[in-house]
Each structure stands twice: as C-alpha cells, then as structure tokens.
C-alpha atoms as a PDB file:
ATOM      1  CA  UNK A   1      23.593  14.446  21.517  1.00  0.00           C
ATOM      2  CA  UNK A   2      23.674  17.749  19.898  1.00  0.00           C
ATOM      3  CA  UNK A   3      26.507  16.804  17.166  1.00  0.00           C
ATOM      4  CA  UNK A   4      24.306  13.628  16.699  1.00  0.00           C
ATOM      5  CA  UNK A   5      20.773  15.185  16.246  1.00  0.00           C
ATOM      6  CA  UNK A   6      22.810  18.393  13.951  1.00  0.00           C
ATOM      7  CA  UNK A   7      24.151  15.382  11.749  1.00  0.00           C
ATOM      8  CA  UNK A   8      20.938  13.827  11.422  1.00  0.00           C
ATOM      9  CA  UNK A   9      19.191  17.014  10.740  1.00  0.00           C
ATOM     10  CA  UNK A  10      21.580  17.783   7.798  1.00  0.00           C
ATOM     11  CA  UNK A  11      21.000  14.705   6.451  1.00  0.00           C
ATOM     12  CA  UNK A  12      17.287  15.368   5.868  1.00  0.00           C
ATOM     13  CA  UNK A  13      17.806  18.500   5.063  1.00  0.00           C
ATOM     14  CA  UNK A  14      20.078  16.801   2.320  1.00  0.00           C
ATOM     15  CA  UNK A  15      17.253  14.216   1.148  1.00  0.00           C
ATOM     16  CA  UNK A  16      14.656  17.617   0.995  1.00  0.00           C
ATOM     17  CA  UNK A  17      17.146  19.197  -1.360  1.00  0.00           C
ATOM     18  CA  UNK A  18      17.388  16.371  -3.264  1.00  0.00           C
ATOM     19  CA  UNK A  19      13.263  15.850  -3.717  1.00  0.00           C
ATOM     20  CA  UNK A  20      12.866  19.922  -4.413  1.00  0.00           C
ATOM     21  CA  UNK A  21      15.744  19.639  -6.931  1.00  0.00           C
ATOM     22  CA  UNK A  22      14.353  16.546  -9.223  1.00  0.00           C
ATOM     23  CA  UNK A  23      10.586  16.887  -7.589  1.00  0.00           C
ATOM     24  CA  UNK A  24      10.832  13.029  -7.120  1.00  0.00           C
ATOM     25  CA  UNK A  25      13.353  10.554  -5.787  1.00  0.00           C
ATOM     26  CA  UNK A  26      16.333   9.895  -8.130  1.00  0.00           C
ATOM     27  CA  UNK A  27      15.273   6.033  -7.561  1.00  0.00           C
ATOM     28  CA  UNK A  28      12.346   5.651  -9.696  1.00  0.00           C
ATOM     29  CA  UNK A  29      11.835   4.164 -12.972  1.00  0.00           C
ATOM     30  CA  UNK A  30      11.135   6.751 -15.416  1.00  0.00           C
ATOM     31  CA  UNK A  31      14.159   8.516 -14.034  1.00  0.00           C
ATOM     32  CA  UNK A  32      16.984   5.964 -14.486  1.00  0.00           C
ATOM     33  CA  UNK A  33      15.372   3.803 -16.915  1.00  0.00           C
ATOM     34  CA  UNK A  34      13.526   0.358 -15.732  1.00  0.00           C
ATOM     35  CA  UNK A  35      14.802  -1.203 -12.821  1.00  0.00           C
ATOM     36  CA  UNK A  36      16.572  -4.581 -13.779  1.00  0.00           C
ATOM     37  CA  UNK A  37      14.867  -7.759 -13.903  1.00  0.00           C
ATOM     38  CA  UNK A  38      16.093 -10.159 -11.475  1.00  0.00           C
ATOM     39  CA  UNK A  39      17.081 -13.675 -12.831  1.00  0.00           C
ATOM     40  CA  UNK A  40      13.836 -15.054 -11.207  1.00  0.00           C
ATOM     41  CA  UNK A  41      11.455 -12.832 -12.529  1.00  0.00           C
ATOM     42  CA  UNK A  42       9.157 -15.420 -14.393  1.00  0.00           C
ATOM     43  CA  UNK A  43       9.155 -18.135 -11.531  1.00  0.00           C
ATOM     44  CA  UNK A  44       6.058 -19.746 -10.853  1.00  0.00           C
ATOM     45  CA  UNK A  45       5.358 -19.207  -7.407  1.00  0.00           C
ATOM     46  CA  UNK A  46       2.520 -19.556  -4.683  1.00  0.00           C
ATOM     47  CA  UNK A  47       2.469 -15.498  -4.018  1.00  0.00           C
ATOM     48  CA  UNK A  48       2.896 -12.705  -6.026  1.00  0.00           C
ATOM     49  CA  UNK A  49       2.807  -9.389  -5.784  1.00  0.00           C
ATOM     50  CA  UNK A  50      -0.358  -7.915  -7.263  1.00  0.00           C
ATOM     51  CA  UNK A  51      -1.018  -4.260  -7.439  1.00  0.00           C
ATOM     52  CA  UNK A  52      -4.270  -2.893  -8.981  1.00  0.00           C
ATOM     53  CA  UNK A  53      -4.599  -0.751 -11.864  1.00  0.00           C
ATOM     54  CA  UNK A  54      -7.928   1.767 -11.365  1.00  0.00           C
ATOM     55  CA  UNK A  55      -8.748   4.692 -13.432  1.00  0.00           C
ATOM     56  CA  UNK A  56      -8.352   8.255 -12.241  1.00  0.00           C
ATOM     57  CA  UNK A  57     -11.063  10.021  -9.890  1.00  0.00           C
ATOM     58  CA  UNK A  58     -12.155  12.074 -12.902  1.00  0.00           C
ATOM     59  CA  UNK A  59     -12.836  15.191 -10.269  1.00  0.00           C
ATOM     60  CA  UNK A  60      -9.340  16.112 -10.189  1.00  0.00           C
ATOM     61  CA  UNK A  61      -6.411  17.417 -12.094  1.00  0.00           C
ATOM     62  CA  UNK A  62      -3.000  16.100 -13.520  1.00  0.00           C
ATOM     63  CA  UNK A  63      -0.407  18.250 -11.362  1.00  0.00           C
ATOM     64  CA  UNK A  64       1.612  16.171  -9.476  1.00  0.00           C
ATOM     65  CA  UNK A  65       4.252  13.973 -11.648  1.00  0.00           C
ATOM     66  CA  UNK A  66       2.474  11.006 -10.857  1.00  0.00           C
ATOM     67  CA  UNK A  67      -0.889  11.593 -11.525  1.00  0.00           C
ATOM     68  CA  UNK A  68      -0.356  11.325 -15.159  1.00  0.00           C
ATOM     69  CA  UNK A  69       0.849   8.131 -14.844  1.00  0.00           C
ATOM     70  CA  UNK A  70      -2.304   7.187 -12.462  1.00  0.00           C
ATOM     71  CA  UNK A  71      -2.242   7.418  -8.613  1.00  0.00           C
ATOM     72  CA  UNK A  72      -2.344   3.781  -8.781  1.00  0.00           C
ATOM     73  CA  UNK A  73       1.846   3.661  -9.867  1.00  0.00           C
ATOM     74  CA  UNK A  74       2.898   5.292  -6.600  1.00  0.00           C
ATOM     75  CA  UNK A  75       5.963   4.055  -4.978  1.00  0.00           C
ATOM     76  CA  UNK A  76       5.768   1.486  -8.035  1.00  0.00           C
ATOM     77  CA  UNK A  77       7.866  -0.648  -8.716  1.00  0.00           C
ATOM     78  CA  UNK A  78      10.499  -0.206  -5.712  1.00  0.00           C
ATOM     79  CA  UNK A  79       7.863  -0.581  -2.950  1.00  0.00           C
ATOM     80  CA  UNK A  80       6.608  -3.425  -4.370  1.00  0.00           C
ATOM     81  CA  UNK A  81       9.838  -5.086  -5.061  1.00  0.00           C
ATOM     82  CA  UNK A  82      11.657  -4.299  -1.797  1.00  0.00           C
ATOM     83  CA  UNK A  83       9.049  -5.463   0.196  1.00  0.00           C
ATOM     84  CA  UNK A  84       9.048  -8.833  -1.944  1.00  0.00           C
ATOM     85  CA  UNK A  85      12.598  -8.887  -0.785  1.00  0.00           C
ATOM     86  CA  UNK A  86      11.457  -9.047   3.094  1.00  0.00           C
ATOM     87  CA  UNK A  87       9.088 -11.554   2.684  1.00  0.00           C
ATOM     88  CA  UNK A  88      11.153 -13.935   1.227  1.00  0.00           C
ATOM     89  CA  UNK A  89      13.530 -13.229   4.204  1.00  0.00           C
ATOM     90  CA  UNK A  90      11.714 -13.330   6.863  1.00  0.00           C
ATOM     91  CA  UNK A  91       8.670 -16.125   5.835  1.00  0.00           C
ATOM     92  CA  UNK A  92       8.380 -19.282   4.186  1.00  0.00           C
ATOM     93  CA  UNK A  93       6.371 -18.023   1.388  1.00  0.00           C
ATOM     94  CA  UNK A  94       7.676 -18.733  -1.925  1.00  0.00           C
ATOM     95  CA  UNK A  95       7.328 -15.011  -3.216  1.00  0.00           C
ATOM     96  CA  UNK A  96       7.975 -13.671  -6.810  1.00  0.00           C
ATOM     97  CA  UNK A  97      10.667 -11.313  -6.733  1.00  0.00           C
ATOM     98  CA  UNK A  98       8.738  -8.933  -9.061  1.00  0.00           C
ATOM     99  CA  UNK A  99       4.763  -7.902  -8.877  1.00  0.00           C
ATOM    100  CA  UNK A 100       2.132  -8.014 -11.032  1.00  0.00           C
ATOM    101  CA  UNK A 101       0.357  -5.211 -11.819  1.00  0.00           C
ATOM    102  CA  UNK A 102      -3.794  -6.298 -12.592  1.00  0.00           C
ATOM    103  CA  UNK A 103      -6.488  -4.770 -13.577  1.00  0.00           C
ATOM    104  CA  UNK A 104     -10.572  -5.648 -13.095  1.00  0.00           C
ATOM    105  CA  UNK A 105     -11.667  -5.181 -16.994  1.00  0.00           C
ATOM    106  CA  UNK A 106     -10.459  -9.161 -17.909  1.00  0.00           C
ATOM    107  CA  UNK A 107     -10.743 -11.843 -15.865  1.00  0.00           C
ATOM    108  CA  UNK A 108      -6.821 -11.908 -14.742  1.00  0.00           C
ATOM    109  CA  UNK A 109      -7.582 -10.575 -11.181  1.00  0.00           C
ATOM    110  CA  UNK A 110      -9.060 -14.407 -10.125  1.00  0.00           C
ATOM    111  CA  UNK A 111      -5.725 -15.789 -10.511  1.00  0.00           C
ATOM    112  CA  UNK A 112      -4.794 -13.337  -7.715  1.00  0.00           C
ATOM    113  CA  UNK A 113      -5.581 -14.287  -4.495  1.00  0.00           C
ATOM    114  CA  UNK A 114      -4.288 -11.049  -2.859  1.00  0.00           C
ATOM    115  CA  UNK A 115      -4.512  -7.635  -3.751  1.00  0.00           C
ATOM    116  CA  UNK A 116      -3.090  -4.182  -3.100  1.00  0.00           C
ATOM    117  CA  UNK A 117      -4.232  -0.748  -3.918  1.00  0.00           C
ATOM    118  CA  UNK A 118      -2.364   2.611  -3.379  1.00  0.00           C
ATOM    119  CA  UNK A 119      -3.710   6.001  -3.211  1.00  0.00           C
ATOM    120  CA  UNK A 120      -7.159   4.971  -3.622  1.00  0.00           C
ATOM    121  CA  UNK A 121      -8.658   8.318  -2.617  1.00  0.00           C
ATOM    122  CA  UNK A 122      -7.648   9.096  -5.640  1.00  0.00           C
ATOM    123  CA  UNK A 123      -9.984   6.303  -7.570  1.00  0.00           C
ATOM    124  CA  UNK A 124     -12.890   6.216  -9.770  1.00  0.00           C
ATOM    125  CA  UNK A 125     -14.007   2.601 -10.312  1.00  0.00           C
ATOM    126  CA  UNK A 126     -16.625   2.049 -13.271  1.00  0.00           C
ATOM    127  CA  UNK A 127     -20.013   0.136 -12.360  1.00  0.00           C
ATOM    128  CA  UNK A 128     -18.961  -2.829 -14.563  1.00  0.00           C
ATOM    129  CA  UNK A 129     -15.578  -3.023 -12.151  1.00  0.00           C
ATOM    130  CA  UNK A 130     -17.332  -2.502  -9.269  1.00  0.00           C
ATOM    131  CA  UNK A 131     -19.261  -5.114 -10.187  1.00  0.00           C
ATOM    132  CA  UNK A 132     -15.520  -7.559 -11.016  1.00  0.00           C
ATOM    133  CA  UNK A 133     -14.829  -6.429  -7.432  1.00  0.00           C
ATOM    134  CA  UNK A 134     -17.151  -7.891  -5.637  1.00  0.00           C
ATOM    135  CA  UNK A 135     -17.321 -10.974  -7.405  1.00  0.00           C
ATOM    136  CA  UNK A 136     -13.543 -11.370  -6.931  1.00  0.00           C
ATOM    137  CA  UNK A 137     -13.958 -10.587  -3.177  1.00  0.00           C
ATOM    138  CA  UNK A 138     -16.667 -12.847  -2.911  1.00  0.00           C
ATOM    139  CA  UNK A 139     -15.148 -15.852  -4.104  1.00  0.00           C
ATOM    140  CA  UNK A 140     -12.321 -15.631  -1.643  1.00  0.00           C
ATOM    141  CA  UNK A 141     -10.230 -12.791  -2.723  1.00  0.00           C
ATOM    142  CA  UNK A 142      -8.902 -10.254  -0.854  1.00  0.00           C
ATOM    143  CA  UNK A 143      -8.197  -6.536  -1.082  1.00  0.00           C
ATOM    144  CA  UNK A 144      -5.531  -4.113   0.815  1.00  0.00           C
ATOM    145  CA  UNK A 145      -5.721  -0.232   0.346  1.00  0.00           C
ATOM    146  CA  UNK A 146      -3.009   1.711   1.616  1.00  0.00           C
ATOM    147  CA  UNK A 147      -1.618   5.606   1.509  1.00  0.00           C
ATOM    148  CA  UNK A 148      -5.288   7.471   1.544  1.00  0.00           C
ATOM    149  CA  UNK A 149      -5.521  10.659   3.804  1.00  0.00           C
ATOM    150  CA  UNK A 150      -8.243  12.423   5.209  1.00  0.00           C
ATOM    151  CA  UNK A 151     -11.972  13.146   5.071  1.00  0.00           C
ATOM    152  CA  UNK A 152     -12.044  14.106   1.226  1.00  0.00           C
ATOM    153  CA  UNK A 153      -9.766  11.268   0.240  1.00  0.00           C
ATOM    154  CA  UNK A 154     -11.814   9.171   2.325  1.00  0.00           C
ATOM    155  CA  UNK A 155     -15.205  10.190   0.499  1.00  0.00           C
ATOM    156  CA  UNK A 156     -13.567   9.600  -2.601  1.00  0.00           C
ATOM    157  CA  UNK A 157     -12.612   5.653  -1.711  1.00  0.00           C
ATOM    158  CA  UNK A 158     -15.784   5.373  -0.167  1.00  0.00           C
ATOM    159  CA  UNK A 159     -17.549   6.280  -3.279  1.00  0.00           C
ATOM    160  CA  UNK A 160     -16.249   3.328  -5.583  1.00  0.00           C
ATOM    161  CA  UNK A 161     -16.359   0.817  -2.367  1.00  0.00           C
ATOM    162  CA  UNK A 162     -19.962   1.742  -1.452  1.00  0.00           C
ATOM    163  CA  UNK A 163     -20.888   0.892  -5.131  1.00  0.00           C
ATOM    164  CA  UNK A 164     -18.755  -2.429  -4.910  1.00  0.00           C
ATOM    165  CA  UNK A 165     -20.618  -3.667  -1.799  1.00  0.00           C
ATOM    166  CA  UNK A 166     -23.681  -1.395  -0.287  1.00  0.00           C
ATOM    167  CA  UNK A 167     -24.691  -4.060   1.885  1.00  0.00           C
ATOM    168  CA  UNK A 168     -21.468  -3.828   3.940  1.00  0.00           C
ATOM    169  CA  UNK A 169     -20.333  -1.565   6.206  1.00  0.00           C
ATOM    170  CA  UNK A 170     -16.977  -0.900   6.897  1.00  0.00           C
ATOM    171  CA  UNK A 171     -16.338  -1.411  10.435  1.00  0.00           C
ATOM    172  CA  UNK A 172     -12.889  -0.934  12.388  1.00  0.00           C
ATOM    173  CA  UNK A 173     -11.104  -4.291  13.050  1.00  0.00           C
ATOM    174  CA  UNK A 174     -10.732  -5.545  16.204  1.00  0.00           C
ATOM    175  CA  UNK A 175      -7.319  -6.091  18.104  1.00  0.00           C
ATOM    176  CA  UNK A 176      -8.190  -9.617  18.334  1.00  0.00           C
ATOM    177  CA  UNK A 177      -8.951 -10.412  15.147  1.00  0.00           C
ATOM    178  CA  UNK A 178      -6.718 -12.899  13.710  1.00  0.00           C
ATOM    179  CA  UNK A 179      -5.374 -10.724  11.073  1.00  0.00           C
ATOM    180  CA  UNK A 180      -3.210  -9.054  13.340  1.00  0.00           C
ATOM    181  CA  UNK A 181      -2.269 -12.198  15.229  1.00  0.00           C
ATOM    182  CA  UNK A 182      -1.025 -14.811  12.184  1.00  0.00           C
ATOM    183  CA  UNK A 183       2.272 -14.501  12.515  1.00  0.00           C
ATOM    184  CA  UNK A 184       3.232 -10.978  14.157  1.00  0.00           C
ATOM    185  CA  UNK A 185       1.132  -9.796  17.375  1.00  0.00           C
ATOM    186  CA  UNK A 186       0.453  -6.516  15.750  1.00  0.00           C
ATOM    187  CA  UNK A 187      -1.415  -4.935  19.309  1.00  0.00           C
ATOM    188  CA  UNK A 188       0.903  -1.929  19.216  1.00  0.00           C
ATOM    189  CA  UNK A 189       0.581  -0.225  15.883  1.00  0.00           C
ATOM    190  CA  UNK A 190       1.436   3.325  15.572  1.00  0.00           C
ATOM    191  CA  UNK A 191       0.310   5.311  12.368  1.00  0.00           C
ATOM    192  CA  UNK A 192       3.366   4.495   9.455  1.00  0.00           C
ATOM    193  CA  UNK A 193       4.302   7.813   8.009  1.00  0.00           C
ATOM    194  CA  UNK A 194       5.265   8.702   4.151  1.00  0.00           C
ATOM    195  CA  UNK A 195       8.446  10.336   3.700  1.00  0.00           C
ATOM    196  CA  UNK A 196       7.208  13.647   2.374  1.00  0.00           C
ATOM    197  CA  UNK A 197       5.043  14.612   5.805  1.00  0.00           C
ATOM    198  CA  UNK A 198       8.195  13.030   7.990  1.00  0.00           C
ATOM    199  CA  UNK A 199      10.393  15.473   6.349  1.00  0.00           C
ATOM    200  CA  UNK A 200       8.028  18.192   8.157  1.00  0.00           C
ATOM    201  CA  UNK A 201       8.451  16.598  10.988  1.00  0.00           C
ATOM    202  CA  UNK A 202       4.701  14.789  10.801  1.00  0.00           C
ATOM    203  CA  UNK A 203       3.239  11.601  10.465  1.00  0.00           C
ATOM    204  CA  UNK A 204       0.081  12.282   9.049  1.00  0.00           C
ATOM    205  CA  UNK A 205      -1.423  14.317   5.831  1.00  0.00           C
ATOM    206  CA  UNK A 206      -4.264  16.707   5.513  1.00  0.00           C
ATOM    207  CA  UNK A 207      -6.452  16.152   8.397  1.00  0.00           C
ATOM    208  CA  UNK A 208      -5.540  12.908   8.755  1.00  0.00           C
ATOM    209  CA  UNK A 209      -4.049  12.507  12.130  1.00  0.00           C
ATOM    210  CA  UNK A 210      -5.600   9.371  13.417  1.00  0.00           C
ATOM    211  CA  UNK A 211      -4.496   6.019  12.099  1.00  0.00           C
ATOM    212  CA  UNK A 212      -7.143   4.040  11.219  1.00  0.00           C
ATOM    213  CA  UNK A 213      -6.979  -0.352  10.880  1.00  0.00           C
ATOM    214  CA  UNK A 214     -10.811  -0.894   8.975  1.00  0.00           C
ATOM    215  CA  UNK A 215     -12.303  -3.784   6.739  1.00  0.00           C
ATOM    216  CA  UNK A 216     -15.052  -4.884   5.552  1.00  0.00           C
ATOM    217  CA  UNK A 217     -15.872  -8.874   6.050  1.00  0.00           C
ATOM    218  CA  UNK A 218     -18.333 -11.542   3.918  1.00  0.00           C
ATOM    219  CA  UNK A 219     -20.777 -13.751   6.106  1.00  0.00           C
ATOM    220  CA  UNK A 220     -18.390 -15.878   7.288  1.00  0.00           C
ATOM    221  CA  UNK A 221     -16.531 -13.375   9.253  1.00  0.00           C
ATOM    222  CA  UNK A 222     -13.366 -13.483   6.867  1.00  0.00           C
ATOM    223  CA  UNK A 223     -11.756  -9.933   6.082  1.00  0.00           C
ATOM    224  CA  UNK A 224     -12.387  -9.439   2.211  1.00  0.00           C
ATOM    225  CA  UNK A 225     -10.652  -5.822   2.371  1.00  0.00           C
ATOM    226  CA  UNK A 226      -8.474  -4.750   4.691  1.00  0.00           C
ATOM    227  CA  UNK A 227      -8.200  -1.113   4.738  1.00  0.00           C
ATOM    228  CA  UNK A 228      -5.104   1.041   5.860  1.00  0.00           C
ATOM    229  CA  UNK A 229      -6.250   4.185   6.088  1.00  0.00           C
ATOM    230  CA  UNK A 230      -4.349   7.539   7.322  1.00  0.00           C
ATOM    231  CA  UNK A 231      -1.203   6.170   6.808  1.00  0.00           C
ATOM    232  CA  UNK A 232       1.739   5.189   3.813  1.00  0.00           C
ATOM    233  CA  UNK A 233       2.962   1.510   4.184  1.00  0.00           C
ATOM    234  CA  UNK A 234       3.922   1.758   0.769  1.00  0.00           C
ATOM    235  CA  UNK A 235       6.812   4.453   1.452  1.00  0.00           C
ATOM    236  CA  UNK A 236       7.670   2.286   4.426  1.00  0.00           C
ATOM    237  CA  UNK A 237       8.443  -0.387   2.412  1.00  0.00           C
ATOM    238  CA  UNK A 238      10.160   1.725  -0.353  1.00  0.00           C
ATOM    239  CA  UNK A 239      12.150   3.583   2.032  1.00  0.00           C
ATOM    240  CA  UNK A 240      12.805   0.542   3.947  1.00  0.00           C
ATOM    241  CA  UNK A 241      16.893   0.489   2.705  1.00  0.00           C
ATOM    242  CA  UNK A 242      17.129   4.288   3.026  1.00  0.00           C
ATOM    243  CA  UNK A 243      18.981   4.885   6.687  1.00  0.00           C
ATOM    244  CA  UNK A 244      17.032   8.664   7.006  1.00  0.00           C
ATOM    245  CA  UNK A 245      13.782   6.291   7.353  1.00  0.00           C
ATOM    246  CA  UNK A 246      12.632   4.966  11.370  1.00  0.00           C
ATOM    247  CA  UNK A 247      13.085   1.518  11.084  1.00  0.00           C
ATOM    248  CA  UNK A 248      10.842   1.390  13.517  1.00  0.00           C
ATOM    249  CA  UNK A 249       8.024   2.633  10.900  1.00  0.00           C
ATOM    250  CA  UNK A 250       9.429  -0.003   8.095  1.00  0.00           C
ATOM    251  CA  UNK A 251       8.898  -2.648  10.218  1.00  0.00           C
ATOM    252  CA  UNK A 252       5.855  -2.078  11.223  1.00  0.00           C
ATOM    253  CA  UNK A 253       4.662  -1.893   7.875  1.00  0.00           C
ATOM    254  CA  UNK A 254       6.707  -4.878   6.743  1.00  0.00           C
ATOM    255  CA  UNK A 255       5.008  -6.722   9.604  1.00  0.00           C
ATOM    256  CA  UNK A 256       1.579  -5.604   8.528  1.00  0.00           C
ATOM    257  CA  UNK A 257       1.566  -6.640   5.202  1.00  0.00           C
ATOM    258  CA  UNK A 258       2.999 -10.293   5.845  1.00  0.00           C
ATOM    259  CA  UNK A 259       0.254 -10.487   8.557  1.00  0.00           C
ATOM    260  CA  UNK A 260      -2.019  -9.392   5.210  1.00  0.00           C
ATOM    261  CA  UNK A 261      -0.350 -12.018   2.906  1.00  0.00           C
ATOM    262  CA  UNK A 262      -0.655 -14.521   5.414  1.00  0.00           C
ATOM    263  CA  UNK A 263      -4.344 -14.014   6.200  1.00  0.00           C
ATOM    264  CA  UNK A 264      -5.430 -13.592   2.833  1.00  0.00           C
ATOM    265  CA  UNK A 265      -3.648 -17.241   1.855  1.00  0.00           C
ATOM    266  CA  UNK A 266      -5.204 -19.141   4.637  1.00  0.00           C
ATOM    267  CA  UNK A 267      -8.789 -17.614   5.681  1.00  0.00           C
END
C-alpha cells in the first residue's frame, strides 16, 4: 500500500511540475499548434457540440493565460472534443466529432438546441444578449453552465442571468426530476473536481465547498438552464484519458452531461 500510494504521489507531483513549468498543460492548442481535424469534422449531424462565446466581466483583470483569450475558451477545444468522443460511445446520438463555438450577437445560436457555458462567473452579458438569451431559452433552447466557484463568482453569473430572466428564480433541482433520470440515475452525485484544486488535495475552489445541481425552468416545468455550480465537469471531461484523474469523477461528469444532452433533445 505504501509503495502504491508513494508511486501515485510522485506521479502528481510529476503532473504539478509539469503545470508550474509551462503554467498550462502541454495539451492545449496554442501550445502545439491546432489540434487535428478529424475526417468527420463537417458531418451533418443531429447534436453538436455548442459552446458559448460571452464577453469578459469587465471588473477584472487579464492575469491568468486564459483570460486574454476569454474565460469562455477554458478547457477548449479538448474538453469539448473528448467528451464528443464518449457520447458517441456510449449513446445513440449521432454527435459531431468537433464543437461549435456560438455566440448571441447573430442569430446562429437558434440552430443550437443545446448549449454550454464555462467559467461564467467570469461573464458580462450586454442587455441586447441578454435579451438573445431569453428568447433562445424561450423557444425551447437550453443552457448548461459549468466550472463557477463561490459566492463572488456566483454574484457575477447571477448578474447577467438576473438581467436575462428577472421573473425566474433559480431554484435547486430536485432528485426526481427527470433530468437526472433520462438515461443515467444520477441520485448519487458527488461534487466533480478540476485538476488544479485535486492537485491540493481538494475538490472545491474558493469558498466553494458545497456542490450545487440548480436551474431555472419556463411555465411548463421544462429546465431551460441547468446550472452546475461549485464544480469543473469540463476538466472531467478533458482529463478524462489522463490516468492521474478519478475515473470515478470523469464519469460522473460524462454521465451528467449525456443526461443534459438527452434532456435538452427531448423536453
């Protein structure tokens, strides 16, 4: 036990080196140039991956290596295109293998029926987008945010959202509801760590220790955003390959967002 838990220590020691040394994993696309396109890329298909494009929350500055790129590029494009890879393994939906990234100042985002969002503590949505938002959510589409931390990061999501629809609350989502029932029974859910706070030995950031499942739901009871909050399903799924990640925490998240695809394609 102690030879196995020394070998396993060293090997995340290892990975720490390696993120202090380059700041970033050696993965990503600005360091190795763009990730190949897979034969398939242009396939018309029934699902897509579609990430959204936001501008910056203007209250902040441009440290960290991805801000300049926008918060909204994080874990982009491996997370998106590894977790492609398990839906088309493990469901019948005929998935792109690469995503899309959209944006709300054209009309693009209605030929999107599902949505995702990353780091959106760190958004700043203008009225006329807010305004895209709801429209787009009200007409059947549907939103996932993921990878948002804390009370501050919180405020700052709430800010945009309350603008988008301030005659909904956001209310935590039931165990029952069908979103977590569609294809996995997703009762047990533990709080998904990124790799940066599991390196410490934590699964949460800032004072974000409690996991929290939320969304906010149009008159007919159907979830129009789904909100992951306290927790980093996209460095689940972009860690997903990497054997110094829990599998345990990969497929959770892998599990989550195919019960998210799912629900947003048939409700």
């Amino acid at each position: 036990m102690f030879i196995l838990t020394a070998v396993v220590l060293v090997s995340l020691v290892g990975l720490g080196l390696g993120f202090q040394r380059g700041g970033r994993p050696s993965f990503r696309e600005d360091d190795e140039g763009p990730l190949a396109l897979p034969p398939d890329a242009n396939e018309k298909t029934e699902w897509a991956f579609a990430r959204l494009r936001y501008p910056q929350f203007r209250g902040e500055g441009l440290g960290r290596w991805w801000a300049s790129r926008g918060h909204w590029t994080v874990d982009y494009p491996k997370a998106d295109r590894t977790f492609v890879q398990g839906v088309r393994r493990l469901t019948r939906i005929h998935a792109r293998s690469v995503e899309q990234v959209v944006d709300l100042d054209s009309d693009e985002i209605y030929n999107w029926p599902w949505i995702y969002a990353v780091e959106v503590g760190h958004w700043q949505l203008t009225d006329a987008q807010c305004k895209k938002l709801r429209d787009y959510l009200l007409r059947g589409g549907f939103l996932m945010t993921d990878d948002f931390h804390g009370t501050f990061e919180w405020e700052v999501f709430t800010a945009s959202m309350s603008r988008v629809f301030p005659d909904r609350p956001i209310v935590d989502i039931e165990d029952s509801d069908s979103i977590f029932h569609v294809l996995y029974d997703l009762d047990k859910r533990v709080q998904v760590p990124g790799i940066y706070p599991l390196l410490r030995g934590m699964t949460y950031e800032y004072d974000g220790v409690e996991p929290r499942w939320r969304g906010i739901y149009d008159d007919k009871g159907r979830i129009m955003v789904a909100i992951c909050h306290n927790m980093d399903l996209g460095d689940a799924w972009e860690w997903a390959d990497h054997p110094d990640y829990p599998e345990r925490y990969a497929s959770l998240a892998y599990r989550i967002g195919i019960n998210y695809i799912i629900y947003a394609m048939t409700h």
